[in-house]
N, C-alpha and C. Protein backbone atom coordinates (compact mmCIF):
# COMPACT_ATOMS: atom_id res chain seq x y z
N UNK A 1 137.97 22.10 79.10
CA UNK A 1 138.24 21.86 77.69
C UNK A 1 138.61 23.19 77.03
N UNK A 2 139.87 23.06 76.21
CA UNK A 2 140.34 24.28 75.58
C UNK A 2 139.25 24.70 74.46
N UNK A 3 138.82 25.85 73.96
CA UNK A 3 138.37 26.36 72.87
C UNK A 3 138.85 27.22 71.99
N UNK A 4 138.25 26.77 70.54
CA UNK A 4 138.66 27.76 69.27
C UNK A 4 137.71 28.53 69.15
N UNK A 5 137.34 29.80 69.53
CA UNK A 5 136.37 30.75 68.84
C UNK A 5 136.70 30.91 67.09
N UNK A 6 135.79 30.64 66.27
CA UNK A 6 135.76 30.36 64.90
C UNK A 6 134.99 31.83 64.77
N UNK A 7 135.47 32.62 63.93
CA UNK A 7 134.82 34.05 63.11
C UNK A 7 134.72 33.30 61.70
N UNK A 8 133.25 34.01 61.35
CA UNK A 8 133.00 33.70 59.77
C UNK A 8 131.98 34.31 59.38
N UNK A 9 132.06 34.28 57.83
CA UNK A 9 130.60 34.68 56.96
C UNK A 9 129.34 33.67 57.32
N UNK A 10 127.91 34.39 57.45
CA UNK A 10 126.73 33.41 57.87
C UNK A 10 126.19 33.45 56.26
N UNK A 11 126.75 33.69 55.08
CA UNK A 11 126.50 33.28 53.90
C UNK A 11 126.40 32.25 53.07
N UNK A 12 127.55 31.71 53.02
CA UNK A 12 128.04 30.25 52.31
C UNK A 12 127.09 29.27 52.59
N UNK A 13 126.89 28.44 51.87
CA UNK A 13 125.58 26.95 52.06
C UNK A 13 126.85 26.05 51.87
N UNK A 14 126.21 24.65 52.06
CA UNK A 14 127.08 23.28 51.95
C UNK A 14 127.54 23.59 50.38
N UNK A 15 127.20 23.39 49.66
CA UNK A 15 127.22 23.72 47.98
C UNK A 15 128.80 24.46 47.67
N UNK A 16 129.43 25.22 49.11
CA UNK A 16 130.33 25.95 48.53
C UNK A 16 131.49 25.41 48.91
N UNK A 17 133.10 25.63 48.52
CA UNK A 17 133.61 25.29 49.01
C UNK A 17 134.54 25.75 50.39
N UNK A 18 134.03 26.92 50.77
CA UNK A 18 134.45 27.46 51.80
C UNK A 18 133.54 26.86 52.73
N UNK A 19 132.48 26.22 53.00
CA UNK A 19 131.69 25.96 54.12
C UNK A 19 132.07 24.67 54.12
N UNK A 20 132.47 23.42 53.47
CA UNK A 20 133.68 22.68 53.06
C UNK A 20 134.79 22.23 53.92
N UNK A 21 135.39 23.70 53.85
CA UNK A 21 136.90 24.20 54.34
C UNK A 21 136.57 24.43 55.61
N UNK A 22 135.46 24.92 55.87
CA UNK A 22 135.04 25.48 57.42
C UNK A 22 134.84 24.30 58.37
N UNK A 23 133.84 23.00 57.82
CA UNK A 23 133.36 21.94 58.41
C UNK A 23 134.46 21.05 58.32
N UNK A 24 135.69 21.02 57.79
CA UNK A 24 137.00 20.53 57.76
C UNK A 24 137.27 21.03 59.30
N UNK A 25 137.57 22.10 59.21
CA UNK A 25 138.66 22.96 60.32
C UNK A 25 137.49 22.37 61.30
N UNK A 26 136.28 22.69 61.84
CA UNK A 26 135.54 22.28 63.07
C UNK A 26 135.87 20.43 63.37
N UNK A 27 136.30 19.66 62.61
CA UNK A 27 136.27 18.48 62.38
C UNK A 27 137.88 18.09 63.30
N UNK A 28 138.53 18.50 62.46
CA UNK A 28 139.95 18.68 62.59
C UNK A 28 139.91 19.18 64.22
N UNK A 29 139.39 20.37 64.63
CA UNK A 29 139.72 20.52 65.62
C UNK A 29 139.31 20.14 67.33
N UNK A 30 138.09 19.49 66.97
CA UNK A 30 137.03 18.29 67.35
C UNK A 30 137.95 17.15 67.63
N UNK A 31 138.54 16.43 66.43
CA UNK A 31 139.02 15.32 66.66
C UNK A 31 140.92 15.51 67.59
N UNK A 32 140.74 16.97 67.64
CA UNK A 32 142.02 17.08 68.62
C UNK A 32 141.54 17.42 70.19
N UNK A 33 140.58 17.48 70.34
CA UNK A 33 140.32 17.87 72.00
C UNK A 33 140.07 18.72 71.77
N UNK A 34 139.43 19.54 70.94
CA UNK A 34 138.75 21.25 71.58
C UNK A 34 137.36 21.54 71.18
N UNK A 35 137.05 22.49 71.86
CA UNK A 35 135.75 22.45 71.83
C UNK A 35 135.61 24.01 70.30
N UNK A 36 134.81 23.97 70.06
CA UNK A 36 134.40 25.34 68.93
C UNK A 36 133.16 26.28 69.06
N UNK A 37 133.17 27.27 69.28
CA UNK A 37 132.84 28.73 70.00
C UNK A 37 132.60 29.16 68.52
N UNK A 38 131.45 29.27 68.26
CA UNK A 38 131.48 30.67 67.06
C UNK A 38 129.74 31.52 67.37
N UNK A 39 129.59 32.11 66.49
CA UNK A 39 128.01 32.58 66.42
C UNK A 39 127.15 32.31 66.45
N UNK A 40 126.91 30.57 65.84
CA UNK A 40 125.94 29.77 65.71
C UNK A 40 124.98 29.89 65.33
N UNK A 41 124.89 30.82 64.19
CA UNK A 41 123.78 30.76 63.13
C UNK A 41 124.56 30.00 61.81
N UNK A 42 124.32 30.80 60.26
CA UNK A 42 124.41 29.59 59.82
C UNK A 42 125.48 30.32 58.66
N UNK A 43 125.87 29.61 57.39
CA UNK A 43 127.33 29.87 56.87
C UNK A 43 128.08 29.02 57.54
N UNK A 44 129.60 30.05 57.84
CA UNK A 44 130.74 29.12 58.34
C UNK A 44 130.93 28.84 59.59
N UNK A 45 129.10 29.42 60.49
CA UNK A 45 129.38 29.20 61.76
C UNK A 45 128.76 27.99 61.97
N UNK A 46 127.88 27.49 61.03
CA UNK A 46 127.02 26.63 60.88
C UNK A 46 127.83 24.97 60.24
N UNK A 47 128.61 25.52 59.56
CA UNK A 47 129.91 24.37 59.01
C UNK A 47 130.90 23.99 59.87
N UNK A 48 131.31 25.22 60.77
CA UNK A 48 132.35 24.64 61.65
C UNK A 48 132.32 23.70 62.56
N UNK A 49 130.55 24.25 63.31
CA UNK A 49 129.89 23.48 64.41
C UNK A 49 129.93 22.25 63.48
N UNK A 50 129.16 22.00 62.37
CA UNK A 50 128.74 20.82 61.64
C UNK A 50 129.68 19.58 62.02
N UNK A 51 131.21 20.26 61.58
CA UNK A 51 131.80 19.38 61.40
C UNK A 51 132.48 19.03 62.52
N UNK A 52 132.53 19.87 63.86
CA UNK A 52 133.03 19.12 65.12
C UNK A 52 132.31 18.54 65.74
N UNK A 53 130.59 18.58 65.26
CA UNK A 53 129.74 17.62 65.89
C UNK A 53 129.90 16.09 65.21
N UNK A 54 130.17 16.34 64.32
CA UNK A 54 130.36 15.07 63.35
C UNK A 54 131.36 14.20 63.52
N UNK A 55 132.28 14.68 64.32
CA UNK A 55 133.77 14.32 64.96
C UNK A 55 133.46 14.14 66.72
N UNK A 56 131.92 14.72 66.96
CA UNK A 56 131.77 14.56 68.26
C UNK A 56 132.53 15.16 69.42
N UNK A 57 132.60 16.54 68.89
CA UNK A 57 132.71 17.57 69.76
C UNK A 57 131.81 18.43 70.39
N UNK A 58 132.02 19.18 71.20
CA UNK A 58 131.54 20.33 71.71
C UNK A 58 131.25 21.61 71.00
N UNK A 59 130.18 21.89 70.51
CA UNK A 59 130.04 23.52 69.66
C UNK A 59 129.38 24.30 71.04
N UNK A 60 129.52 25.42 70.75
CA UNK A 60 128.91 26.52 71.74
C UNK A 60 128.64 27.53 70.62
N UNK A 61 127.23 28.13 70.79
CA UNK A 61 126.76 29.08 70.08
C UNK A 61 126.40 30.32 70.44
N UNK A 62 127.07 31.34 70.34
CA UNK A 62 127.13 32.50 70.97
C UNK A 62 125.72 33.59 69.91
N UNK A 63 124.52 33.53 69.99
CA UNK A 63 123.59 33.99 69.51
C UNK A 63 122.74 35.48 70.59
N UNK A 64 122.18 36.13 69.50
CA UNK A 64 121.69 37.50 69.97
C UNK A 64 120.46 37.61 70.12
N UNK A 65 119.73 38.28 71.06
CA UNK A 65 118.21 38.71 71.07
C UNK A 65 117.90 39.59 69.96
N UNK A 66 118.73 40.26 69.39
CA UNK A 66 118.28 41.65 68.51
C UNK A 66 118.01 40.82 67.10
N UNK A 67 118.53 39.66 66.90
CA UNK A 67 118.28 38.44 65.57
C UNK A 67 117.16 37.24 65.79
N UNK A 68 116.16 36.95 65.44
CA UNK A 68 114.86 35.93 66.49
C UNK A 68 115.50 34.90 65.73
N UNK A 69 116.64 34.50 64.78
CA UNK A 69 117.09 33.58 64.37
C UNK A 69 117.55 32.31 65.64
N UNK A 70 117.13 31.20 65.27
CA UNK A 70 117.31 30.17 66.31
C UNK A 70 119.23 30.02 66.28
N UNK A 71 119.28 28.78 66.70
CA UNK A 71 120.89 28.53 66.69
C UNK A 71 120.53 27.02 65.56
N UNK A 72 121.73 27.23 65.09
CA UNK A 72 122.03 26.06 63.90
C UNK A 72 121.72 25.19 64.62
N UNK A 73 121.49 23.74 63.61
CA UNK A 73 120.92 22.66 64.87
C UNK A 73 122.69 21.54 65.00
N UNK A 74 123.61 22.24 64.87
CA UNK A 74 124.68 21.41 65.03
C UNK A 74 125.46 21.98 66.32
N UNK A 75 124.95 23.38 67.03
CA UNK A 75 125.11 23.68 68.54
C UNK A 75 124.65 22.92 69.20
N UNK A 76 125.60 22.90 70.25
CA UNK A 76 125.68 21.91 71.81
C UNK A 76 124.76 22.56 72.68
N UNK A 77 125.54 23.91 72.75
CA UNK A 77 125.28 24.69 74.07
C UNK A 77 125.24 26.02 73.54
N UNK A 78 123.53 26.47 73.56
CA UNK A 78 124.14 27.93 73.46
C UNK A 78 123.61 29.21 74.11
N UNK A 79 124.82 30.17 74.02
CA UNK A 79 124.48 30.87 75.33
C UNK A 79 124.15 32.11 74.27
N UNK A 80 122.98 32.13 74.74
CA UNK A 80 121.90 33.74 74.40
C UNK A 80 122.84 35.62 75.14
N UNK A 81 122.95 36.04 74.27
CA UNK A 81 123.19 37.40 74.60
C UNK A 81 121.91 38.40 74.35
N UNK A 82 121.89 39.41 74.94
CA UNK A 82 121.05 40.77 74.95
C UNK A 82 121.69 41.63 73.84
N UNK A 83 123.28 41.95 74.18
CA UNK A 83 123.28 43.02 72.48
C UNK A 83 124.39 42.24 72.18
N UNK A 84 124.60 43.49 71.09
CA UNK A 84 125.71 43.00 69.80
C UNK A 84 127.48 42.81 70.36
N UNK A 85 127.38 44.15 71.17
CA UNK A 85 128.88 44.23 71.89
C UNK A 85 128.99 43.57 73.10
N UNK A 86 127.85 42.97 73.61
CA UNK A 86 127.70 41.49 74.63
C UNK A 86 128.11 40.49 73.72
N UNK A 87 127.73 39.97 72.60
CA UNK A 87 128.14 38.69 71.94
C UNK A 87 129.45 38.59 71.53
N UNK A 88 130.31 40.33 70.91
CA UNK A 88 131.52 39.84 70.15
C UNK A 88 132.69 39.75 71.82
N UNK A 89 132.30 40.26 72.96
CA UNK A 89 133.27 39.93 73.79
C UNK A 89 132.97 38.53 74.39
N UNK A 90 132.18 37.74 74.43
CA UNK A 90 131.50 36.48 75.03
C UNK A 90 132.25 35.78 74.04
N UNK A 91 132.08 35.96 72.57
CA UNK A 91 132.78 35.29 71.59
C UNK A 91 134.37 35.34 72.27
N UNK A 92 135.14 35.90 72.33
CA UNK A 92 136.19 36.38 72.63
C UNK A 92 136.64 36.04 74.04
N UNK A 93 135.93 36.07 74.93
CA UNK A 93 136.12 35.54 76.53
C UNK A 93 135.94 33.93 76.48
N UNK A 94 135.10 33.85 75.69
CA UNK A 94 135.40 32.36 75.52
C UNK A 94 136.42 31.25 74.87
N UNK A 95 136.89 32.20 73.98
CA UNK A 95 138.19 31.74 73.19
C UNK A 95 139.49 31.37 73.76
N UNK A 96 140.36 30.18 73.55
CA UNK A 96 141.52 30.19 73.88
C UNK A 96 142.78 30.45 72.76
N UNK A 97 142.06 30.31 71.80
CA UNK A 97 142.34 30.56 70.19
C UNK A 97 141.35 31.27 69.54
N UNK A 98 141.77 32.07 68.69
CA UNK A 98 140.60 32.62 67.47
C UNK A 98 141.27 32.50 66.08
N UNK A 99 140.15 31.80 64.92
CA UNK A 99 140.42 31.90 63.69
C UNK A 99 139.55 32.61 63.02
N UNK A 100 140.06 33.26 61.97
CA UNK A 100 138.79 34.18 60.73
C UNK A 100 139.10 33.91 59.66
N UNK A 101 137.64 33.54 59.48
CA UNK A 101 137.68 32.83 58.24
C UNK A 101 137.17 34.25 57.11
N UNK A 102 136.71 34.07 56.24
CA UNK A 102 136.20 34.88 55.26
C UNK A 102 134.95 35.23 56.09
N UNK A 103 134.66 36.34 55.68
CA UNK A 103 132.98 37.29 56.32
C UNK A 103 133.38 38.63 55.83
N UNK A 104 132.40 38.73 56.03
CA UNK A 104 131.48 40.70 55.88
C UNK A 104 132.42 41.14 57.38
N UNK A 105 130.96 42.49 57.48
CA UNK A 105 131.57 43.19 58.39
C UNK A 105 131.27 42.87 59.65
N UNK A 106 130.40 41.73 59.90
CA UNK A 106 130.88 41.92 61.47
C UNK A 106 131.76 40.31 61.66
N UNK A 107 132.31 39.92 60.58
CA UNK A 107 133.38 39.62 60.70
C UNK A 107 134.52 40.22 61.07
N UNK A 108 134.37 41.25 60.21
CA UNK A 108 135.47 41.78 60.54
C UNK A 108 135.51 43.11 61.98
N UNK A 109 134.43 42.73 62.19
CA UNK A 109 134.36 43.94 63.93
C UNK A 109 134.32 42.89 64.62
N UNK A 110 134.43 41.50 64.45
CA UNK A 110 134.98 40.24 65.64
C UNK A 110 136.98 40.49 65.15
N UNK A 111 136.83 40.53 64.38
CA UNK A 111 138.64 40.84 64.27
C UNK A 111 139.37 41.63 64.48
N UNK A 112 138.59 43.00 64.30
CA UNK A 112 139.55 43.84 64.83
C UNK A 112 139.17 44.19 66.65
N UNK A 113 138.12 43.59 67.28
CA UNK A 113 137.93 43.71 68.57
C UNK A 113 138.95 42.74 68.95
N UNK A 114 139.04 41.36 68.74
CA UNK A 114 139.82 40.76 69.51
C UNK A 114 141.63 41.04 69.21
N UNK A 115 141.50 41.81 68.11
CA UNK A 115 142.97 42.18 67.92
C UNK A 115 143.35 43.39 69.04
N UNK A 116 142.61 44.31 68.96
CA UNK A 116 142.78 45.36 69.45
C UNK A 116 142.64 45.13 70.93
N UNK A 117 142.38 43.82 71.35
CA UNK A 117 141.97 43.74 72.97
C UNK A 117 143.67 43.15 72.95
N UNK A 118 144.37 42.52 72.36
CA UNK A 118 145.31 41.68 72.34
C UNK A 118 146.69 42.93 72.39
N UNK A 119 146.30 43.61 71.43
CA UNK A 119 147.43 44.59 71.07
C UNK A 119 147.42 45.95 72.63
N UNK A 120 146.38 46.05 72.93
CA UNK A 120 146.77 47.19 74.14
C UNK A 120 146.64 46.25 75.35
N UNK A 121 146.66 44.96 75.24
CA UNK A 121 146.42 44.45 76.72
C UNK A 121 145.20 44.35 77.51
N UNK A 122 144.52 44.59 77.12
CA UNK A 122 143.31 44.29 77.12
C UNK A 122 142.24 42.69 77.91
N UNK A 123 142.80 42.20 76.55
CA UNK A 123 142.87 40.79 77.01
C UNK A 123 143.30 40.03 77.89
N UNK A 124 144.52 40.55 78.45
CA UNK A 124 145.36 40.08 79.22
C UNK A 124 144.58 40.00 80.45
N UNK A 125 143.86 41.66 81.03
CA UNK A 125 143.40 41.69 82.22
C UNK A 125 141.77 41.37 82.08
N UNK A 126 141.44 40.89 80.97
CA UNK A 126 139.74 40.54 81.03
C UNK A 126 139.88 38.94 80.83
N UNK A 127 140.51 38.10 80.36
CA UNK A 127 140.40 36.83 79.99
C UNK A 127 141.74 36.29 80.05
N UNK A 128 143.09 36.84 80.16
CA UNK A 128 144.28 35.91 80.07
C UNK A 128 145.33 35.91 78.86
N UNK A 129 145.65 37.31 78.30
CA UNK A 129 146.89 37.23 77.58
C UNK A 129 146.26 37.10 76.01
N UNK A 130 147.43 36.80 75.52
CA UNK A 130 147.62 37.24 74.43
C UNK A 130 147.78 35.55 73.68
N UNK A 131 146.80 35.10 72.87
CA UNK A 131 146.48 34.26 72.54
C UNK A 131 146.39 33.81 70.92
N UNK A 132 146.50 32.90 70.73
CA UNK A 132 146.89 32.24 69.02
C UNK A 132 145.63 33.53 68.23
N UNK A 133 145.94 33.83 67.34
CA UNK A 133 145.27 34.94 66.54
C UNK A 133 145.13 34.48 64.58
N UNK A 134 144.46 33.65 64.38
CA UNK A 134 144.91 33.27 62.59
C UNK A 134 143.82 33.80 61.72
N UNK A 135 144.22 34.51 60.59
CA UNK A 135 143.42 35.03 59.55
C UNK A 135 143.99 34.38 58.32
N UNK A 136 143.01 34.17 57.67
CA UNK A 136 142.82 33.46 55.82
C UNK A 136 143.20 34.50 55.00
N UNK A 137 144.60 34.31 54.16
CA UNK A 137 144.82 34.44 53.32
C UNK A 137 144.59 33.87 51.87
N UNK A 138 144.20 34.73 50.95
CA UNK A 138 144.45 36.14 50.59
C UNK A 138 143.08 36.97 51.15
N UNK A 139 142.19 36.31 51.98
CA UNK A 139 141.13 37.02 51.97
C UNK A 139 141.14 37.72 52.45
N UNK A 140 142.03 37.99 53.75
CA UNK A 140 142.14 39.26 54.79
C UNK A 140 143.44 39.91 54.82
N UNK A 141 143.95 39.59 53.66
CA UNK A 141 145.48 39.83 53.49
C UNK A 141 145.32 41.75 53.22
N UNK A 142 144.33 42.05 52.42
CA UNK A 142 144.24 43.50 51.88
C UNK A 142 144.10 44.39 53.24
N UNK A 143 143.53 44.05 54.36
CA UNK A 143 143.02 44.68 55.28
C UNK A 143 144.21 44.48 56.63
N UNK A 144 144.97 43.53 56.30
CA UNK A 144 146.34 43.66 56.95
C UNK A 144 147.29 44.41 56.22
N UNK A 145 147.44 44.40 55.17
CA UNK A 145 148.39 45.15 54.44
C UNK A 145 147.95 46.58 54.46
N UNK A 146 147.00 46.93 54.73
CA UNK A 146 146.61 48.14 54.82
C UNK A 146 146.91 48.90 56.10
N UNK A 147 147.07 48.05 57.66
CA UNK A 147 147.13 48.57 58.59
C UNK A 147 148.81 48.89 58.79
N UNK A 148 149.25 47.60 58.24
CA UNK A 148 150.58 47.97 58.24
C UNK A 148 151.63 49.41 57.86
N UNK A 149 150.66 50.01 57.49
CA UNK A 149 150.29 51.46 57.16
C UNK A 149 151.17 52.68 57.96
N UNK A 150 150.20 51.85 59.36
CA UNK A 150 150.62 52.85 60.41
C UNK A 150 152.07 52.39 61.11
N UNK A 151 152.81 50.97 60.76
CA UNK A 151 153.85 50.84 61.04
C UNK A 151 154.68 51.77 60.36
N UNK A 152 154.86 51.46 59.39
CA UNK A 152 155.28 52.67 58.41
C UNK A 152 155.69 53.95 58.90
N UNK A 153 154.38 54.27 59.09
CA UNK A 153 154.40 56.13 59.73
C UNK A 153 155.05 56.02 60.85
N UNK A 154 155.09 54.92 61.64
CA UNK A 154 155.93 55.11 63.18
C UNK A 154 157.20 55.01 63.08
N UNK A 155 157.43 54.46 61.92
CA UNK A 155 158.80 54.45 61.32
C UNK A 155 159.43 55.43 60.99
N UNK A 156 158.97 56.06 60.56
CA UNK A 156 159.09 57.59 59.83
C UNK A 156 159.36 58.55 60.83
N UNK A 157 158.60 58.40 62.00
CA UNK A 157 158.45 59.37 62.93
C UNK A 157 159.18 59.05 64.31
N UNK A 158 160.26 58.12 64.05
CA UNK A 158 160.90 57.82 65.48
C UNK A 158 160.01 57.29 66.05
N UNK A 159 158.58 56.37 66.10
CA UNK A 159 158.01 56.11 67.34
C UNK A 159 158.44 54.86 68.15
N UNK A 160 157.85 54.56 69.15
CA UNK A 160 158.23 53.15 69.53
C UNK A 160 157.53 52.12 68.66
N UNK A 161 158.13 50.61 68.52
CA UNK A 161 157.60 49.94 67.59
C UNK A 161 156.09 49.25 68.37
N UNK A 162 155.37 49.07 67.35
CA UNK A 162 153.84 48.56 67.13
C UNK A 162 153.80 47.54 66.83
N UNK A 163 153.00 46.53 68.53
CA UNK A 163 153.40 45.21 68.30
C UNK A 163 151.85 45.08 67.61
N UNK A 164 150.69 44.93 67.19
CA UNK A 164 149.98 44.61 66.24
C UNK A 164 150.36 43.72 65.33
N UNK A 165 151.23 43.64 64.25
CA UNK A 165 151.25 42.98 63.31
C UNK A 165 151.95 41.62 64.12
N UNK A 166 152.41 41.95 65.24
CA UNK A 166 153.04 40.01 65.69
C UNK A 166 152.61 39.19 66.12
N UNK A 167 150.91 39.70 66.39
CA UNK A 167 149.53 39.33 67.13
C UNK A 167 149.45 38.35 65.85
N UNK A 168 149.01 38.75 64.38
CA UNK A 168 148.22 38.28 64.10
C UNK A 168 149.34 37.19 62.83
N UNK A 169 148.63 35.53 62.94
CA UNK A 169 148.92 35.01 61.66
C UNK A 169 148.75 34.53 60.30
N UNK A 170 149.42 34.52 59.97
CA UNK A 170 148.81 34.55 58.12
C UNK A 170 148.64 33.20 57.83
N UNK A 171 147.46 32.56 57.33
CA UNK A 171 147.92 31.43 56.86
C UNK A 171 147.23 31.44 55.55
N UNK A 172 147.06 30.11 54.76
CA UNK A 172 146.57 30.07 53.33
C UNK A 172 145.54 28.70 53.47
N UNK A 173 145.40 27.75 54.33
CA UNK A 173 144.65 27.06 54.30
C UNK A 173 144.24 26.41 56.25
N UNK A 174 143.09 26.25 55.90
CA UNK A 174 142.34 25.57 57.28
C UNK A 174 143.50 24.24 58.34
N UNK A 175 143.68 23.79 56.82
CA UNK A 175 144.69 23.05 57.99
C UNK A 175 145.88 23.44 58.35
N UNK A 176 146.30 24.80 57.48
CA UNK A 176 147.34 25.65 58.51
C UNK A 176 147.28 26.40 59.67
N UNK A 177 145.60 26.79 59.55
CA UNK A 177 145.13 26.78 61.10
C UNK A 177 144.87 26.40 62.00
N UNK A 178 144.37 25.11 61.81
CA UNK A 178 143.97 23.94 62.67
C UNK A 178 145.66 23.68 63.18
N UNK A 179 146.24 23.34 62.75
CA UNK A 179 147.77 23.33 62.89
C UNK A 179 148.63 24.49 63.63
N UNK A 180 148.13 25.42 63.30
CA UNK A 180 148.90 26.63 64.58
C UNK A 180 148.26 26.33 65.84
N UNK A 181 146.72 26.61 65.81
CA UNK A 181 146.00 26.67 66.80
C UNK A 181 146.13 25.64 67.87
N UNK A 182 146.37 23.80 67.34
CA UNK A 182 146.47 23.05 67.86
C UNK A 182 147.93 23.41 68.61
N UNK A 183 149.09 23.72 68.02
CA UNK A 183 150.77 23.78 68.72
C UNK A 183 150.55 24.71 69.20
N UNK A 184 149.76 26.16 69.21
CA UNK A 184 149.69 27.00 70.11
C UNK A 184 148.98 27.00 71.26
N UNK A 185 148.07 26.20 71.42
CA UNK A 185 147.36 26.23 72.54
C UNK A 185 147.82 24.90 73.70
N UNK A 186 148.10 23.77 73.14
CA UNK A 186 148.66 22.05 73.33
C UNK A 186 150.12 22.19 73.21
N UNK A 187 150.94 23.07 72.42
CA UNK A 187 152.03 22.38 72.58
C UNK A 187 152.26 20.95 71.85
N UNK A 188 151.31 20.69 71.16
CA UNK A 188 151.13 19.83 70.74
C UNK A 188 151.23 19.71 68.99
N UNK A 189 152.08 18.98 68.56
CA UNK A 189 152.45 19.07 66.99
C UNK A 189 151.18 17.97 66.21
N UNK A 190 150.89 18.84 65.01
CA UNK A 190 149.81 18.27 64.60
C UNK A 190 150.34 17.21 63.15
């Protein structure tokens, strides 16, 4: 069974509408054949699972010893890690797709690890290439526009071009992700 590794904030409660948006996308991608991979504590890792269990999917919860936090009770299966940089590559080895949703920072050190495994190849020789990559706009839009930075300067400086920015896609809503992720991984039009 193919999987979406889901990145997110463990903030948000049901109450909001991003955890909402999150238990949408786990739902959505549940009711297409895939299974959903995230952190499995609670926020939007806790919404995503929610809602592909609810659709009667597969969640997998990628949880840490260094946190005595249990796993949300909407995980299937979940596999216990020892440290921190054991969980964000397990997150990531398990993925056939990755989406990021809104989060802090180790949201965003699940994003720029699996980018940066994607962009030098990385990935290729630990798990299999270079794979669907989607980030939420406008929320992560500042922190892409910022890297784009260094395209710029390579520009400037004769370098060779920097495939980074073709890794990653922009979208504006869950079901524009659920929607890449599904034609990128299936081939399959949603």
């Amino acid at each position: 069974m193919k999987t979406v590794t889901i990145f997110g904030s463990s903030i948000p409660d049901a109450e909001t509408e991003i955890y909402r948006e999150a238990q949408s996308l786990g739902r959505r991608l549940a009711e297409a054949g895939f299974a959903i991979c995230n952190g499995g504590y609670s926020g939007l890792m806790e919404a995503s699972a929610r809602g592909a269990r609810e659709a009667g999917g597969h969640t997998i919860g990628v949880t840490c010893e260094i946190w005595p936090s249990a796993a949300n009770p909407w995980i299937t299966e979940e596999v216990r890690t020892r440290t921190f940089m054991e969980r964000l590559l397990t997150l990531i080895e398990r993925g056939d797709a990755y989406i990021v949703l809104p989060g802090g920072t180790g949201t965003l050190a699940e994003l720029a690890l699996v980018w940066e495994m994607m962009n030098k190849s990385m990935l290729s020789r630990s798990v299999g290439g270079r794979k669907p990559l989607v980030v939420m706009v406008p929320y992560w839009q500042p922190v892409i526009e910022c890297l784009k930075q260094e395209i710029k300067l390579a520009e400037r400086s004769n370098k060779v071009k920097i495939p980074a920015m073709d890794i990653v896609t922009m979208v504006h809503t869950v079901d524009e992700a659920a929607a890449h992720v599904i034609k990128g991984i299936s081939g399959v039009r949603s």
